[in-house]
Protein backbone atom coordinates (compact mmCIF):
# COMPACT_ATOMS: atom_id res chain seq x y z
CA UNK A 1 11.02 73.65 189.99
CA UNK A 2 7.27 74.20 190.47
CA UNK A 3 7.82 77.22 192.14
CA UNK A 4 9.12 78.87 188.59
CA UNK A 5 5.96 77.42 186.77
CA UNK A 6 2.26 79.12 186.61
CA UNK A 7 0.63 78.16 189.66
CA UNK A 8 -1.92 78.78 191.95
CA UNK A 9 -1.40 80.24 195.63
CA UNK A 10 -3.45 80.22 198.57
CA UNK A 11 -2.94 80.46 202.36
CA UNK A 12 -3.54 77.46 204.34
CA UNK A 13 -5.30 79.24 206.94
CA UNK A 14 -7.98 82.15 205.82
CA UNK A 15 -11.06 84.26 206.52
CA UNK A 16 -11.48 85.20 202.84
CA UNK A 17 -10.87 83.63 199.56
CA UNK A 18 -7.21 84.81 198.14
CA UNK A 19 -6.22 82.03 195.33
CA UNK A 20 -3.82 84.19 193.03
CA UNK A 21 -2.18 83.00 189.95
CA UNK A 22 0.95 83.15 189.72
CA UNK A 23 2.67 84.06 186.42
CA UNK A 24 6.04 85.83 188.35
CA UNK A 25 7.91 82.55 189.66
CA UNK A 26 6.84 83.47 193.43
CA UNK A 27 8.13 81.31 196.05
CA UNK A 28 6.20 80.65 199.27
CA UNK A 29 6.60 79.39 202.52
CA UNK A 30 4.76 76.45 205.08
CA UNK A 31 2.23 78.62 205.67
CA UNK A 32 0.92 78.34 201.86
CA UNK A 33 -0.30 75.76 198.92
CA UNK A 34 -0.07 75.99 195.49
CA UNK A 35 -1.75 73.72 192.87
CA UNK A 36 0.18 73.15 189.34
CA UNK A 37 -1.06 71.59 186.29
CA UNK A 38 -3.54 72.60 183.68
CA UNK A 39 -7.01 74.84 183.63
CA UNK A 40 -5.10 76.83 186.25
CA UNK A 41 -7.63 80.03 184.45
CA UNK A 42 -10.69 77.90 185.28
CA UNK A 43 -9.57 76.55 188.18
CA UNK A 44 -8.51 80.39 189.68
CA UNK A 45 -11.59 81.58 188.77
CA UNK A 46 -13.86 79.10 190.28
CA UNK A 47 -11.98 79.01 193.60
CA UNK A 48 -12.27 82.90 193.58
CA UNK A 49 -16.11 82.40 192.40
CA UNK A 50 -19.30 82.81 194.81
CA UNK A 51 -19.98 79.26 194.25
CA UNK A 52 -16.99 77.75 195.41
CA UNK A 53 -17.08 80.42 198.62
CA UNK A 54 -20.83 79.40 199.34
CA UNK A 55 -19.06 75.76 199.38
CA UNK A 56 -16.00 77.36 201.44
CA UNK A 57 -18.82 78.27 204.14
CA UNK A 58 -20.69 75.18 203.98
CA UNK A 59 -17.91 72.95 203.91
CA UNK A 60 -14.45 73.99 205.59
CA UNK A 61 -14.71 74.07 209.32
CA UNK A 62 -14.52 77.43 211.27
CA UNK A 63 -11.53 77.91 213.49
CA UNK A 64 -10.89 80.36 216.11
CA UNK A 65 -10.99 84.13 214.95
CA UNK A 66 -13.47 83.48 212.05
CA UNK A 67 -10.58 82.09 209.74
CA UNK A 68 -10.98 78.64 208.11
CA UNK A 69 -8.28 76.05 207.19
CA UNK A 70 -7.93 75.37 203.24
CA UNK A 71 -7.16 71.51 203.74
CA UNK A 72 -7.15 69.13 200.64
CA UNK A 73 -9.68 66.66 202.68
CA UNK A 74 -12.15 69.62 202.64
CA UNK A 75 -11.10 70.34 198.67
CA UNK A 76 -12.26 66.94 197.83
CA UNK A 77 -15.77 67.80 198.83
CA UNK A 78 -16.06 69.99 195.98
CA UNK A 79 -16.83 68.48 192.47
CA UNK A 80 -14.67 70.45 190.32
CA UNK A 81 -15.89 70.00 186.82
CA UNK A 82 -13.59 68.64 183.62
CA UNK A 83 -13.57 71.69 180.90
CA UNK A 84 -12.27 71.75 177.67
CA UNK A 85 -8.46 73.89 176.92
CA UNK A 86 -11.16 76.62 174.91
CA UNK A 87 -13.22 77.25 177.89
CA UNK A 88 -9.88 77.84 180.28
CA UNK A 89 -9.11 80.08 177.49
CA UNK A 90 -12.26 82.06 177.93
CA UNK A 91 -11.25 82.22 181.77
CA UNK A 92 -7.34 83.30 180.81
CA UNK A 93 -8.41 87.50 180.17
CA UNK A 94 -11.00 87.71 182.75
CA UNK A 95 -8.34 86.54 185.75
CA UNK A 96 -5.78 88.39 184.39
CA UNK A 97 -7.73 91.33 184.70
CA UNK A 98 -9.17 90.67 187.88
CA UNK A 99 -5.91 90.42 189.54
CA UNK A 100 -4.58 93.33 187.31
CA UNK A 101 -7.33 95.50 188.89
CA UNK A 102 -7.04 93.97 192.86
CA UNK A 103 -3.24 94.94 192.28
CA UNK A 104 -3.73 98.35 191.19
CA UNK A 105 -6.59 98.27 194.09
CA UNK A 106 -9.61 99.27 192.02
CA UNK A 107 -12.56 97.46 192.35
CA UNK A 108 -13.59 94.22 190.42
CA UNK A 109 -16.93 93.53 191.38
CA UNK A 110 -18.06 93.47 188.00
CA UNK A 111 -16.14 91.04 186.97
CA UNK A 112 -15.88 88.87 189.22
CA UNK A 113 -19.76 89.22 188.83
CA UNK A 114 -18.97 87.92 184.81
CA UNK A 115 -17.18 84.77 186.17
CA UNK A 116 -19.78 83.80 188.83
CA UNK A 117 -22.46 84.04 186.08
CA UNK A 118 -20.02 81.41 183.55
CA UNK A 119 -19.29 79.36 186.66
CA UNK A 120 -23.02 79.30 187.36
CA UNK A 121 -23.68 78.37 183.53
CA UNK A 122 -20.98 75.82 183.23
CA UNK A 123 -22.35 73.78 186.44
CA UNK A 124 -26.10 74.25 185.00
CA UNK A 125 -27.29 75.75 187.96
CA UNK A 126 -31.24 76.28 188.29
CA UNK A 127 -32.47 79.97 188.69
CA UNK A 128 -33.34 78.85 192.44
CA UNK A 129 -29.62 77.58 192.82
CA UNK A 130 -28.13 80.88 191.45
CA UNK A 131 -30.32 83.15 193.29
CA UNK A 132 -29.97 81.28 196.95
CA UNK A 133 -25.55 81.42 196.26
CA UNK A 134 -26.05 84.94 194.74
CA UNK A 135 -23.22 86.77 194.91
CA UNK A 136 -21.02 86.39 197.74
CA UNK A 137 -18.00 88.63 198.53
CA UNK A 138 -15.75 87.77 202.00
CA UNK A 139 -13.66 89.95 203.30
């Protein structure tokens, strides 16, 4: 039944940051999460965001072959913050296009660069924060 509602997906095993929400009714396999539920615009973009990957490097141990493992005791590390239904809104166009563009492979940089800077505001990040995370892109 979840697997038919929007979701987010993600490998359990990675070297980059690939959460994708999922609007088709996808299924998956073992090798894969998804997270159901509400915010899933917010929560997309701030797992695909350069502050949540500076906390991906800092906080989810290194494996063998560079790749890190996406466990849920490493997740709860991360404060995730409460938003309101009118700031997921705000999220909803900007990861729609994002994964619009990454599917039609053309580059998103820019705004991806547009969601780090909300993520950044919405957490109340000093300048020194923001500029020590920057902008991080893994490939």
């Amino acid at each position: 039944e979840d697997f038919y509602r929007l979701k987010i997906m993600y490998p359990n095993m990675t070297k980059f940051l690939p959460f994708y929400l999922d609007n088709k009714g996808f299924t998956q396999n073992d090798k894969s999460f998804m997270i159901t539920g509400s915010k899933l615009y917010f929560l997309t973009a701030f797992f695909n965001s350069s502050l949540f990957k500076y906390c991906f490097i800092n906080s989810f141990p290194e494996l063998q072959g560079g790749t890190r493992e996406l466990r849920k005791i490493f997740f709860d590390k991360i404060p995730v913050i409460d938003i309101s239904q009118d700031i997921d809104d705000v999220f909803k166009p900007l990861v729609e296009k994002i994964q619009q563009l990454r599917n039609d492979n053309i580059n998103s940089r820019e705004l991806e660069i547009i969601i780090d800077q909300k993520i950044f505001d919405l957490y109340k990040l000093t300048t020194e924060e923001k500029l020590e995370i920057g902008f991080i892109e893994i490939q």
